[in-house]
N, C-alpha and C. Protein backbone atom coordinates (compact mmCIF):
# COMPACT_ATOMS: atom_id res chain seq x y z
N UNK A 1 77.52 23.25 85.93
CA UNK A 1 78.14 22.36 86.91
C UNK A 1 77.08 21.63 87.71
N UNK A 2 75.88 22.32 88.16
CA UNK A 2 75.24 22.21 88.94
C UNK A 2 74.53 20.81 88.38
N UNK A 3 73.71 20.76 86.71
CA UNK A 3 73.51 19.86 86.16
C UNK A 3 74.29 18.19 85.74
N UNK A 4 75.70 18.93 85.51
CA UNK A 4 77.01 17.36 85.54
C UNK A 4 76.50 16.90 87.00
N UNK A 5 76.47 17.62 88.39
CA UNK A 5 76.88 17.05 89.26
C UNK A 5 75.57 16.17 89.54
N UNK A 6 74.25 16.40 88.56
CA UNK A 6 73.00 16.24 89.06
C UNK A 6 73.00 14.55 88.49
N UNK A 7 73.57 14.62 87.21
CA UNK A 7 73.46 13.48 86.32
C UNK A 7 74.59 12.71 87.17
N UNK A 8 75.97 13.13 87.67
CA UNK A 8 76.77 12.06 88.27
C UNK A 8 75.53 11.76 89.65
N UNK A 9 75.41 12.32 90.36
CA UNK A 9 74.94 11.00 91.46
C UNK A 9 73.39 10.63 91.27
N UNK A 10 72.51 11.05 90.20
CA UNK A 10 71.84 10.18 90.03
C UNK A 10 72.14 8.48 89.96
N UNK A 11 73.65 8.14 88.70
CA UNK A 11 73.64 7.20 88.32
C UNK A 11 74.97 6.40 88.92
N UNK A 12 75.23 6.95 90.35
CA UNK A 12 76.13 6.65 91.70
C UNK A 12 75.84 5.41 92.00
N UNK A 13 76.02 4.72 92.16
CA UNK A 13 75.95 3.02 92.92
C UNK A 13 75.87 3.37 94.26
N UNK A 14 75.26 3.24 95.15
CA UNK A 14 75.23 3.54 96.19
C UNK A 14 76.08 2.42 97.19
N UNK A 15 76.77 2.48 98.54
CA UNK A 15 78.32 1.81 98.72
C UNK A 15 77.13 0.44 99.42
N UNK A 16 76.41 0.42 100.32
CA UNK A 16 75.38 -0.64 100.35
C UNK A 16 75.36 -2.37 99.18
N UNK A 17 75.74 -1.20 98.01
CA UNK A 17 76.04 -2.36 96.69
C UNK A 17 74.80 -3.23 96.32
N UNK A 18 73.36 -2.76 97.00
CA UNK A 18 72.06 -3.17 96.54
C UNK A 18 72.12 -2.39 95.16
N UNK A 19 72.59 -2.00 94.30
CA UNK A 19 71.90 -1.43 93.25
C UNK A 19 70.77 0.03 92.95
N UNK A 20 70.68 0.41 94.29
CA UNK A 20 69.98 1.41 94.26
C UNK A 20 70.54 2.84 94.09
N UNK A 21 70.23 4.05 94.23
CA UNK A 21 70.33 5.35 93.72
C UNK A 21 71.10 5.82 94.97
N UNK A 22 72.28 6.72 94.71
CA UNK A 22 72.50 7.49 95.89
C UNK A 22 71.62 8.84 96.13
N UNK A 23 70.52 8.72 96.82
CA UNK A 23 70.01 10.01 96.90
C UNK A 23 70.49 10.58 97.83
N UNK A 24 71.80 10.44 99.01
CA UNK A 24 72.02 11.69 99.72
C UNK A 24 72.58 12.50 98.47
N UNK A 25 73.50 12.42 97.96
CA UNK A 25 74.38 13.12 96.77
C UNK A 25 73.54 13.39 95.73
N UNK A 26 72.01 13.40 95.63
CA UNK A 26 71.50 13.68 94.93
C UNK A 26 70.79 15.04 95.70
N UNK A 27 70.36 14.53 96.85
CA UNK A 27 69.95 15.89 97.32
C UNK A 27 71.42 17.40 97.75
N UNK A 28 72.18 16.34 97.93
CA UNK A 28 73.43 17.63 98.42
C UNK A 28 73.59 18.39 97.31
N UNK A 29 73.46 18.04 95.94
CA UNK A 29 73.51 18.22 94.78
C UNK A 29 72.43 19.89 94.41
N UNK A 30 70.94 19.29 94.69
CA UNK A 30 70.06 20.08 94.63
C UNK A 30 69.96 21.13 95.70
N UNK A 31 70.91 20.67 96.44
CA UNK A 31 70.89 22.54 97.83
C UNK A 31 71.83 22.81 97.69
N UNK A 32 72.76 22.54 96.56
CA UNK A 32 74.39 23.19 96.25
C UNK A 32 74.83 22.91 97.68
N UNK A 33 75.32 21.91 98.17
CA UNK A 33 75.96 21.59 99.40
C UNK A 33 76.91 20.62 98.90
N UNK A 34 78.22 20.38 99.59
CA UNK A 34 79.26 19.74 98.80
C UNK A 34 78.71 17.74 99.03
N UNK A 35 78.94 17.23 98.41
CA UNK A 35 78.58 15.99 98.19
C UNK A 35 78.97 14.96 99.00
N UNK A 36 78.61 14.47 99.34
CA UNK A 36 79.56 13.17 100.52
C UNK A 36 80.75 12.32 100.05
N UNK A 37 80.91 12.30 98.63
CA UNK A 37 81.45 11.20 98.20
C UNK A 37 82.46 12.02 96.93
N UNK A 38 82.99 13.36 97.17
CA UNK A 38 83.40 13.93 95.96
C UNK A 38 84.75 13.49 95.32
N UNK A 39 85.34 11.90 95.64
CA UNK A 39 86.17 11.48 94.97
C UNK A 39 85.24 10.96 93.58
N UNK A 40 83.88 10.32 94.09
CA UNK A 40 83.33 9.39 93.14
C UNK A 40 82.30 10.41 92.15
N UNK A 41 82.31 11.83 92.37
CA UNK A 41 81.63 12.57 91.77
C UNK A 41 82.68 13.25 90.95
N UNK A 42 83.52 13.08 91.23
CA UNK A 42 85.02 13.37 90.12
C UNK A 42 84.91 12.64 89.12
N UNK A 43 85.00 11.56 89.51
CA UNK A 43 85.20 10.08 88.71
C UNK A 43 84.19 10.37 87.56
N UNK A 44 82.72 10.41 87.44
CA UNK A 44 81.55 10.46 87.09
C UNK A 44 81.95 11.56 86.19
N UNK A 45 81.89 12.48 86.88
CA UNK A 45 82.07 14.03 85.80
C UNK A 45 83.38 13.97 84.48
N UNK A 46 84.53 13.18 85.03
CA UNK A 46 85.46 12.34 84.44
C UNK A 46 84.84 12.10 83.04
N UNK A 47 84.34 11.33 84.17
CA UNK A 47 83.90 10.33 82.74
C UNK A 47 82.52 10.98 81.67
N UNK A 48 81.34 11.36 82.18
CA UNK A 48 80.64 12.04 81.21
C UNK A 48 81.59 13.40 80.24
N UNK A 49 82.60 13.69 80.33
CA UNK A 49 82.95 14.91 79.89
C UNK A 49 84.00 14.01 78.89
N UNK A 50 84.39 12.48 79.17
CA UNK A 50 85.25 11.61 78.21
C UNK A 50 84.11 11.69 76.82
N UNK A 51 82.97 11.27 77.68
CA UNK A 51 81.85 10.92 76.43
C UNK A 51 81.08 12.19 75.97
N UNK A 52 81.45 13.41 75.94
CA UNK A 52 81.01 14.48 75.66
C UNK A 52 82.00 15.19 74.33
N UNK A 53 83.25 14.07 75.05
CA UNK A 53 84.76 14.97 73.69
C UNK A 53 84.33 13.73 73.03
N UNK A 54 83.79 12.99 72.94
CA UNK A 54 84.05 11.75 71.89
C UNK A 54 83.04 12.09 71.10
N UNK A 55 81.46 12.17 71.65
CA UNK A 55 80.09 12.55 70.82
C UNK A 55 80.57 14.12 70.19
N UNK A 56 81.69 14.81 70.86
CA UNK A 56 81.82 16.27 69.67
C UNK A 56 82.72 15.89 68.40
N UNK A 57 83.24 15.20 68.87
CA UNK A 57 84.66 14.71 67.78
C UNK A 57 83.39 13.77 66.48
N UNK A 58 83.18 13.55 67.03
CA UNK A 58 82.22 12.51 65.94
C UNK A 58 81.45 13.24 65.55
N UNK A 59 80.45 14.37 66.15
CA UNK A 59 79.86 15.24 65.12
C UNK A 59 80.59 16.17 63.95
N UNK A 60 81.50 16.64 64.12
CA UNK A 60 83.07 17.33 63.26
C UNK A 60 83.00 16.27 62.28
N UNK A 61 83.09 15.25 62.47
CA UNK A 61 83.53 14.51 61.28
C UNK A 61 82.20 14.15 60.47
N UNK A 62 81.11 14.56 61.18
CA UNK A 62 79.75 14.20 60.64
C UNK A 62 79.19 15.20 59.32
N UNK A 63 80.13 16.34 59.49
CA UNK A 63 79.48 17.81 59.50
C UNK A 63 79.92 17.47 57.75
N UNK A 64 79.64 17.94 56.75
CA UNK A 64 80.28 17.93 55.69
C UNK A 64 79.88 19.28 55.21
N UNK A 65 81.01 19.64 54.11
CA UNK A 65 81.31 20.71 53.32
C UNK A 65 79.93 21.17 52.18
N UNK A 66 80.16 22.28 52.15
CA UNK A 66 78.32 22.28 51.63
C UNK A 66 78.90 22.60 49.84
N UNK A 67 78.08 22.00 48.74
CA UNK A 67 78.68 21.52 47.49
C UNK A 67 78.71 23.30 46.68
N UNK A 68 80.08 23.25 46.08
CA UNK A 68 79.96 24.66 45.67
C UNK A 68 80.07 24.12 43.81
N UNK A 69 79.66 24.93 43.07
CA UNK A 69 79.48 24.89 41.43
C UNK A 69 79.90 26.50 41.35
N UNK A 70 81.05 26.79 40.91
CA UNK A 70 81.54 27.58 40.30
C UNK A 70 80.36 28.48 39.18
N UNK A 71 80.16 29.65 39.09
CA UNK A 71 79.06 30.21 38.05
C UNK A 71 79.97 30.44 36.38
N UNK A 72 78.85 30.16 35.66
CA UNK A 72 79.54 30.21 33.98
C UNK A 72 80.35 31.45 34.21
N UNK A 73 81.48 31.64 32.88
CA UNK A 73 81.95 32.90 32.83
C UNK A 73 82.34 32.78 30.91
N UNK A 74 81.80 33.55 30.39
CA UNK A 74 81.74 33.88 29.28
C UNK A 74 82.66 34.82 28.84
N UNK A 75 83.81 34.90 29.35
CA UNK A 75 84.79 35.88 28.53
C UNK A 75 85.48 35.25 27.80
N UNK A 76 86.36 34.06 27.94
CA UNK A 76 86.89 33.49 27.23
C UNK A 76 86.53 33.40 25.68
N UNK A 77 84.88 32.62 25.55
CA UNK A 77 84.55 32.48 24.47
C UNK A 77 84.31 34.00 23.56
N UNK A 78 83.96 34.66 24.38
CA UNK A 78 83.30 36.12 23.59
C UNK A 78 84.83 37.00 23.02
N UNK A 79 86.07 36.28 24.03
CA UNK A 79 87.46 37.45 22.91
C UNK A 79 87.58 36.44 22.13
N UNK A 80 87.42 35.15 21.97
CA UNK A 80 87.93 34.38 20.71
C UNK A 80 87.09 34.63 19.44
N UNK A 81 85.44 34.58 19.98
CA UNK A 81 84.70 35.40 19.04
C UNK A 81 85.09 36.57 18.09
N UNK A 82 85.55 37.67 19.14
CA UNK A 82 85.50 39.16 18.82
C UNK A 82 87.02 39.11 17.94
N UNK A 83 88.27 38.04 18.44
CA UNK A 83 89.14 37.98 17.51
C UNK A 83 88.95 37.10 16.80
N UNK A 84 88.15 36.49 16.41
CA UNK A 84 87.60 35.66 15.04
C UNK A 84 87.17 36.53 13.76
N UNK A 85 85.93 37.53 14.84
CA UNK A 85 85.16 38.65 13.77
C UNK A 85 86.51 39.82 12.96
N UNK A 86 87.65 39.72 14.03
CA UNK A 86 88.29 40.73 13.68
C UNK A 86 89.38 40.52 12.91
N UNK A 87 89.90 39.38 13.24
CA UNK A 87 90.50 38.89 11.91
C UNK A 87 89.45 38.44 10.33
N UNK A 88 88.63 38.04 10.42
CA UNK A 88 87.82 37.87 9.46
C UNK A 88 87.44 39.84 8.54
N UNK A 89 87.59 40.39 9.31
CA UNK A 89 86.91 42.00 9.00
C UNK A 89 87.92 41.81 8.30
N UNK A 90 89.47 42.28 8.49
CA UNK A 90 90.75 42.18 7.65
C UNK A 90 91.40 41.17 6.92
N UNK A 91 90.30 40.20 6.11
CA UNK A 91 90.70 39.53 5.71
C UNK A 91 91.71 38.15 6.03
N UNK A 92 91.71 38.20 7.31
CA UNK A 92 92.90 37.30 7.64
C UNK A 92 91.98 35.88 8.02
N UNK A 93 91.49 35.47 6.74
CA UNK A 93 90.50 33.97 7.00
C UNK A 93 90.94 32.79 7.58
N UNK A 94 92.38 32.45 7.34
CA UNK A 94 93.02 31.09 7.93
C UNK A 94 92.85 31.34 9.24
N UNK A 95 93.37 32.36 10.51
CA UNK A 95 93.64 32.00 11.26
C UNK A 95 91.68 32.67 12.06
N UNK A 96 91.41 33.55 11.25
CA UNK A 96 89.93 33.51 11.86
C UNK A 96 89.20 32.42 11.92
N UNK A 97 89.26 31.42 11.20
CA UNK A 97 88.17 29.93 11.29
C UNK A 97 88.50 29.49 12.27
N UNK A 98 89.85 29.21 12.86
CA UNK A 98 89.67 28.17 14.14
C UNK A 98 89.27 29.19 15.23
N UNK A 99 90.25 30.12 15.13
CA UNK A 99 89.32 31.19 16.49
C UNK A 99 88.08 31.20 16.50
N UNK A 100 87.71 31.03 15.63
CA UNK A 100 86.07 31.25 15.50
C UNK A 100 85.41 29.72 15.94
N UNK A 101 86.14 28.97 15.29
CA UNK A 101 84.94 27.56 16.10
C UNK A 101 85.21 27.05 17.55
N UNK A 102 87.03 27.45 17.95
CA UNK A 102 87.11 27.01 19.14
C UNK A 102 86.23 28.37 20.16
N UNK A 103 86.03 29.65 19.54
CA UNK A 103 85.15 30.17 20.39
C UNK A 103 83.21 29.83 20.52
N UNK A 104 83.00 29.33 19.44
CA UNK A 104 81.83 28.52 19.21
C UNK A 104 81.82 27.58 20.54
N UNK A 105 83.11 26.42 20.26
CA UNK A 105 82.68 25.42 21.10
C UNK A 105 82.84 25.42 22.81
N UNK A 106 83.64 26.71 23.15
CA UNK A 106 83.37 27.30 24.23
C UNK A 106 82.54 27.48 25.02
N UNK A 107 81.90 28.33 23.89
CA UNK A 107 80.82 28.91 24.07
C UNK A 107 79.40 28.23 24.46
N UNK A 108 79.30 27.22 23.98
CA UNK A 108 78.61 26.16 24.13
C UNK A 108 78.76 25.32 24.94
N UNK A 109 80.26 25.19 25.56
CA UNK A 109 80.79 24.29 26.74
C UNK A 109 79.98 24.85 27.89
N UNK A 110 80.65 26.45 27.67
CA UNK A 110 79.87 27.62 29.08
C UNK A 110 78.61 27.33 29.63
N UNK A 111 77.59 26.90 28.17
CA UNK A 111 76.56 26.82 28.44
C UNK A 111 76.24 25.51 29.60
N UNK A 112 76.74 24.66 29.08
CA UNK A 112 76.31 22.91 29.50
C UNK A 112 77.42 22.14 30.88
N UNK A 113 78.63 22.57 30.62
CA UNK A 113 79.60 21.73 31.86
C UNK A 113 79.67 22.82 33.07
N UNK A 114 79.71 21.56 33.92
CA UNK A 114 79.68 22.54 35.42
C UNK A 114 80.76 21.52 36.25
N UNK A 115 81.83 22.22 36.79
CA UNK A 115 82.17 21.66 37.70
C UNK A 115 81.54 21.68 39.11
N UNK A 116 81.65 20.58 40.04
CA UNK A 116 80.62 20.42 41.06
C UNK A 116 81.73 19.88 42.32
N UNK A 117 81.93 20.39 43.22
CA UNK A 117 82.96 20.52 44.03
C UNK A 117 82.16 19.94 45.48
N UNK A 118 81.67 18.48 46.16
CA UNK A 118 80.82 18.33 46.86
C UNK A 118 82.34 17.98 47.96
N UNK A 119 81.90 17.42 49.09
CA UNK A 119 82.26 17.30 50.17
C UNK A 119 83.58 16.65 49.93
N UNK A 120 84.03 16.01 49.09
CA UNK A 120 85.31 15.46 48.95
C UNK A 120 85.79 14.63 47.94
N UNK A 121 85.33 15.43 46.57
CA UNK A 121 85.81 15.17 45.33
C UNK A 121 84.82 16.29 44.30
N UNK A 122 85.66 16.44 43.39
CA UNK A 122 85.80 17.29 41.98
C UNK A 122 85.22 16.11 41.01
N UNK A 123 83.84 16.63 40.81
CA UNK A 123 83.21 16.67 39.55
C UNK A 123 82.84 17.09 38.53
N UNK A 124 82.56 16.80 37.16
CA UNK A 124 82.43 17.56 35.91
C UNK A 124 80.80 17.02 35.42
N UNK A 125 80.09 17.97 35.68
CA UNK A 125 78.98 17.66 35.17
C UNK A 125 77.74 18.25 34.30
N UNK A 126 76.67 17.79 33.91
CA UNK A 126 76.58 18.54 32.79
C UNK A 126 75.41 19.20 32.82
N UNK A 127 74.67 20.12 32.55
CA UNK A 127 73.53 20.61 32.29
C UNK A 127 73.12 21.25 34.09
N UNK A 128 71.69 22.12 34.37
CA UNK A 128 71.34 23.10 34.99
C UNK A 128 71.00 21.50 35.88
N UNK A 129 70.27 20.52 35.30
CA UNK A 129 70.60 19.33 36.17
C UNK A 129 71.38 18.64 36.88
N UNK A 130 72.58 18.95 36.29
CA UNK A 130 73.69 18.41 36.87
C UNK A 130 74.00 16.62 36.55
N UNK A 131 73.16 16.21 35.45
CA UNK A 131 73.92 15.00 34.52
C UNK A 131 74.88 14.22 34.92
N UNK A 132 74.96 13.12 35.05
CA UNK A 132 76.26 12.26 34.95
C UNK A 132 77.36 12.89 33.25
N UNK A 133 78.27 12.97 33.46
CA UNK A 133 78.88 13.26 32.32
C UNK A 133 79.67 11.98 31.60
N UNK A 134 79.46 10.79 32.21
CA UNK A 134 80.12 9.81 31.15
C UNK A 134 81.76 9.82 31.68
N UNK A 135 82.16 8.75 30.96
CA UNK A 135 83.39 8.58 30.80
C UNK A 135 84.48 9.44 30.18
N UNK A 136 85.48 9.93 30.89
CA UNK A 136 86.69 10.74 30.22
C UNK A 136 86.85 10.20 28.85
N UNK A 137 86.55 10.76 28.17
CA UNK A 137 87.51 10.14 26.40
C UNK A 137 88.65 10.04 26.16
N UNK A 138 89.38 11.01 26.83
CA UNK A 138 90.90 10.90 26.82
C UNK A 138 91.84 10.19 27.68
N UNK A 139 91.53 9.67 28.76
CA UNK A 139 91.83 9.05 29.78
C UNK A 139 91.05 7.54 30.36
N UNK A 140 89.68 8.14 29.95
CA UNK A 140 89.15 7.21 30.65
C UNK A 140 88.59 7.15 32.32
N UNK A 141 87.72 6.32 32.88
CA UNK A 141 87.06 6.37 34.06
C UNK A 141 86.01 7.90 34.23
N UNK A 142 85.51 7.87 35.36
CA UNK A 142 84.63 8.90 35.66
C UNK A 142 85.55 10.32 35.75
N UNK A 143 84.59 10.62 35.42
CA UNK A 143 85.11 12.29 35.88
C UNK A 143 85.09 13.00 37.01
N UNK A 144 85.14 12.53 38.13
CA UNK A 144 85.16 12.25 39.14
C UNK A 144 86.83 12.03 39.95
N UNK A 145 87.36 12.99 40.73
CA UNK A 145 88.57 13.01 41.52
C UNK A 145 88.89 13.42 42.88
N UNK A 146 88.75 12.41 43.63
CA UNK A 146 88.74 13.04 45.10
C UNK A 146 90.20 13.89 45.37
N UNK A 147 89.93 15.06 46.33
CA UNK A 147 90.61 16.05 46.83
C UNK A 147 91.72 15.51 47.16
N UNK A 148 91.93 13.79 47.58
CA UNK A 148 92.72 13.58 48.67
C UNK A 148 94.08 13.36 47.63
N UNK A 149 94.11 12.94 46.62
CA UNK A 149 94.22 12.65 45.27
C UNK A 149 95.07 13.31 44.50
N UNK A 150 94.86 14.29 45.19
CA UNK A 150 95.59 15.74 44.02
C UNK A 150 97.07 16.11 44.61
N UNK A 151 97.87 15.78 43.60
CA UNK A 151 99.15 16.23 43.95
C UNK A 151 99.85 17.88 43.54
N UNK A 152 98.77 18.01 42.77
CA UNK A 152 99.33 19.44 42.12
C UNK A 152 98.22 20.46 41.43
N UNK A 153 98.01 21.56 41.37
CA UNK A 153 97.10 22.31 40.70
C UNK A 153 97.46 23.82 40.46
N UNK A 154 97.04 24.04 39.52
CA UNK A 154 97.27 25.71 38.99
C UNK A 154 96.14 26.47 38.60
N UNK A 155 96.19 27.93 38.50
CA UNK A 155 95.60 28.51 37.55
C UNK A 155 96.10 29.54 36.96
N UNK A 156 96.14 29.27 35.48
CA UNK A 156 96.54 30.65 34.29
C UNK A 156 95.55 31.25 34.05
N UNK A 157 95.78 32.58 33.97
CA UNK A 157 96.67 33.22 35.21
C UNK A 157 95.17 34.50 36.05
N UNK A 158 95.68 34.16 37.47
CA UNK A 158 94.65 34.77 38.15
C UNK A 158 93.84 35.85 37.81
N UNK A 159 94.76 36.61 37.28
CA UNK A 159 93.76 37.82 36.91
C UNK A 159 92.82 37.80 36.15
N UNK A 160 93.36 37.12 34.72
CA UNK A 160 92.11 36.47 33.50
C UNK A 160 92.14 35.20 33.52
N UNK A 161 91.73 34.25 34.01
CA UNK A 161 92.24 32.89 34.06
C UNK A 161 91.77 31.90 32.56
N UNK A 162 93.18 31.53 32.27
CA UNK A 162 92.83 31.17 31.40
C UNK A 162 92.05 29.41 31.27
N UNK A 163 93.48 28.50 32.11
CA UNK A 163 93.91 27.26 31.69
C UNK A 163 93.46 27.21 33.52
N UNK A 164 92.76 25.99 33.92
CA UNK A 164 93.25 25.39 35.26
C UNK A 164 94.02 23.85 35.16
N UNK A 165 94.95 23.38 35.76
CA UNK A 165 95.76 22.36 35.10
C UNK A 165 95.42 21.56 37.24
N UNK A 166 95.33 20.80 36.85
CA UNK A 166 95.80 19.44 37.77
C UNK A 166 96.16 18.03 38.06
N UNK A 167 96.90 17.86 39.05
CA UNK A 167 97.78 16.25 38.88
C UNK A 167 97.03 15.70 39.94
N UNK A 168 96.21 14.06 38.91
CA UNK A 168 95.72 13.36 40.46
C UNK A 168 96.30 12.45 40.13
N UNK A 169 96.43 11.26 41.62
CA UNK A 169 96.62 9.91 41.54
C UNK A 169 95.85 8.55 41.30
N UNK A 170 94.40 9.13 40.78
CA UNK A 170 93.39 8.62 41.63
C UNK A 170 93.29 7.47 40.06
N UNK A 171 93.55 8.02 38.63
CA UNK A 171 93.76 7.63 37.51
C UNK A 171 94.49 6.90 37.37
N UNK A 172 95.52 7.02 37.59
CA UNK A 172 96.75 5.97 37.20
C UNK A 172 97.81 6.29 38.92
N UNK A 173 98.61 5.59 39.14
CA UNK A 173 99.28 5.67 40.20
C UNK A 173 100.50 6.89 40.30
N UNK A 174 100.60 6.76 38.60
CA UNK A 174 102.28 7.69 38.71
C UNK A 174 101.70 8.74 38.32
N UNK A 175 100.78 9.12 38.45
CA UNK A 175 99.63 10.44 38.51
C UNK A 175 99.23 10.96 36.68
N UNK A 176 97.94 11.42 36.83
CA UNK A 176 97.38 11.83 35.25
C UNK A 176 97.10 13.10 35.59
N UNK A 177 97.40 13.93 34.31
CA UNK A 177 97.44 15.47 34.52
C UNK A 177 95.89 16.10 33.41
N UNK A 178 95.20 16.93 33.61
CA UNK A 178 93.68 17.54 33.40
C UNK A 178 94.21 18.81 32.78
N UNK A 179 93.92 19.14 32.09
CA UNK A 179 93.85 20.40 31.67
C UNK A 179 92.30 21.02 31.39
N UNK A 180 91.86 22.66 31.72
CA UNK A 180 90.42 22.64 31.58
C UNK A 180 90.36 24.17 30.96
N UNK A 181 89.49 24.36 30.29
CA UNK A 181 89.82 26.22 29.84
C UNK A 181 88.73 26.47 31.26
N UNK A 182 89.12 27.67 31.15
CA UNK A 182 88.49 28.58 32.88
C UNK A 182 87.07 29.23 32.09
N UNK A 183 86.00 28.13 31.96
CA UNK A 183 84.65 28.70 31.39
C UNK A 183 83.96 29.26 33.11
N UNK A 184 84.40 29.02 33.87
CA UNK A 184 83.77 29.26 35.02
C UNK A 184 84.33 30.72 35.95
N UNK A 185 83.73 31.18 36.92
CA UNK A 185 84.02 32.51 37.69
C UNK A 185 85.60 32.09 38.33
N UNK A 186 86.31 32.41 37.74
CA UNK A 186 87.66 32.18 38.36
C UNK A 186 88.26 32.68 39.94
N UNK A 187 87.57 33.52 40.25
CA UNK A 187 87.50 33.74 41.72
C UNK A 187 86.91 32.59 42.64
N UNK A 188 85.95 32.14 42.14
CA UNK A 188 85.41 30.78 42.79
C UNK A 188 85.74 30.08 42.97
N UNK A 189 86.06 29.02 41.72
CA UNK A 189 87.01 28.57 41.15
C UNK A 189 88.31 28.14 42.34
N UNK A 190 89.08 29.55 42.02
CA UNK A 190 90.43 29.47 42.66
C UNK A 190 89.99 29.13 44.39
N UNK A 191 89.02 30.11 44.98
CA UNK A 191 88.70 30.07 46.50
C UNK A 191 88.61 28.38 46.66
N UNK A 192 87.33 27.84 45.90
CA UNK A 192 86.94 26.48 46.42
C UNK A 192 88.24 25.56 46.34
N UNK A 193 89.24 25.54 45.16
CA UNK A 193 90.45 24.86 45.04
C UNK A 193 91.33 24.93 46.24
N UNK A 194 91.56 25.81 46.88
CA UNK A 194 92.87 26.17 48.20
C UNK A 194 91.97 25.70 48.97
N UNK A 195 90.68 25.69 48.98
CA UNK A 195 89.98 25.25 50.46
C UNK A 195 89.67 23.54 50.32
N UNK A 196 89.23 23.01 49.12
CA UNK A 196 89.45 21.60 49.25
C UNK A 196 90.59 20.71 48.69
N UNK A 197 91.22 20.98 47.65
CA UNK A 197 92.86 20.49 47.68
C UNK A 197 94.03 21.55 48.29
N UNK A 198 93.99 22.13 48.92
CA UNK A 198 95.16 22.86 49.67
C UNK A 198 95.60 23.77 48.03
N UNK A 199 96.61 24.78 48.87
CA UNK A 199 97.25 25.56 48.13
C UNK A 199 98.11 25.17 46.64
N UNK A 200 98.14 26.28 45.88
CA UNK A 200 98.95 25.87 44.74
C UNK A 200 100.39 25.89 44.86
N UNK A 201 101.14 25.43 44.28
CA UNK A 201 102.85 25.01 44.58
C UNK A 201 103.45 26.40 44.14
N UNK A 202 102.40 26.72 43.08
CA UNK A 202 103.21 28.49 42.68
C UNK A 202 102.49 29.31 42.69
N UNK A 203 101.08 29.21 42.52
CA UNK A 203 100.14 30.83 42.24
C UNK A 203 99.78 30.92 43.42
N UNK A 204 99.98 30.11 44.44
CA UNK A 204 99.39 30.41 46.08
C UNK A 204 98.18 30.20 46.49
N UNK A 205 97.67 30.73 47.48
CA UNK A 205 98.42 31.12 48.80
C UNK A 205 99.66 30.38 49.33
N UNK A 206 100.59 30.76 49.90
CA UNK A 206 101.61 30.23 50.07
C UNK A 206 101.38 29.85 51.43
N UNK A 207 101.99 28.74 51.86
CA UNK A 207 101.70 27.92 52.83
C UNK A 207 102.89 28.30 54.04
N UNK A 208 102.09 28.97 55.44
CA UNK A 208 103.30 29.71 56.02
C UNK A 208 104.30 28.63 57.04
């Protein structure tokens, strides 16, 4: 208090209206003695404490979200593997080949794509560098979807996650839907999703 009251009558107009300093209210100030003029030391404190909520409000919005990348997760590819090898052991060759290459190309996805979750949009990117990844092939435009964007999102299913699915607007207007296999730590994953597009419509947290 002692300091507000020091900065209001430093910069007091003094009633004279020469432009100069009120130093009685500067000294009443410094012997904690009440001020001569404590309508206009209201006023002052008023007002520095207007420009104190405005400079905090503007730092809040300054502050940004610090970028999270989900860590690889290699289960997916390694049971499509292990039921590739295991249908192949028993002879069952037709349906072992595709298990087997879509666990290949998994596996290899795990290695190289990273989703990259920065201050206010969902990226897909590639390598320990973090790469531009090019244009969607299936859709088209960047791979690239701001948070604000998202009308809908899931994940199959929490415990083993399989599939993460989401609806943005940001593609087309009447919204385009993503489908992604869960090569990444699905706990992560799910946390960073509820914290930058809000909750899921069914797997939750439910919104109280």
């Amino acid at each position: 208090m002692a300091s507000a009251l020091l900065s209001a009558s430093l910069f007091h107009p003094s009633k004279n209206g020469d432009g100069g300093l009120c130093m009685r209210n500067f000294r009443s100030s410094v012997y904690g003695k009440v001020p001569s003029n404590p309508s206009s030391i209201r006023k002052e404190a008023a007002h520095l404490g207007g420009r104190l909520v405005i400079n905090s409000a503007l730092g809040r919005r300054a502050t940004k979200r610090e970028t999270v990348i989900p860590d690889p997760d290699y289960r997916i590819p390694i049971v499509l593997l292990g039921l590739a090898g295991g249908l192949a052991y028993t002879n069952n060759l037709l349906p072992a080949a595709p298990a087997g290459l879509l666990g290949l190309l998994l596996l290899f996805q795990t290695t190289r794509v990273r989703f990259v979750f920065d201050d206010e949009a969902l990226e897909v990117k590639i390598g320990e560098q973090l790469q531009e990844s090019g244009e969607n092939v299936f859709v088209g435009g960047k791979n690239r979807w701001k948070y604000s964007t998202f009308v809908n999102w899931e994940l199959w299913w929490p415990n083993f996650p399989i599939l993460v699915y989401f609806k943005e607007t940001q593609t087309k207007p009447e919204g385009q839907v993503h489908f992604f296999p869960v090569i990444f730590n699905g706990k992560q994953l799910y946390d960073v999703m509820v914290e930058r597009a809000g909750p899921s419509k069914t797997s939750g947290p439910k919104q109280s």
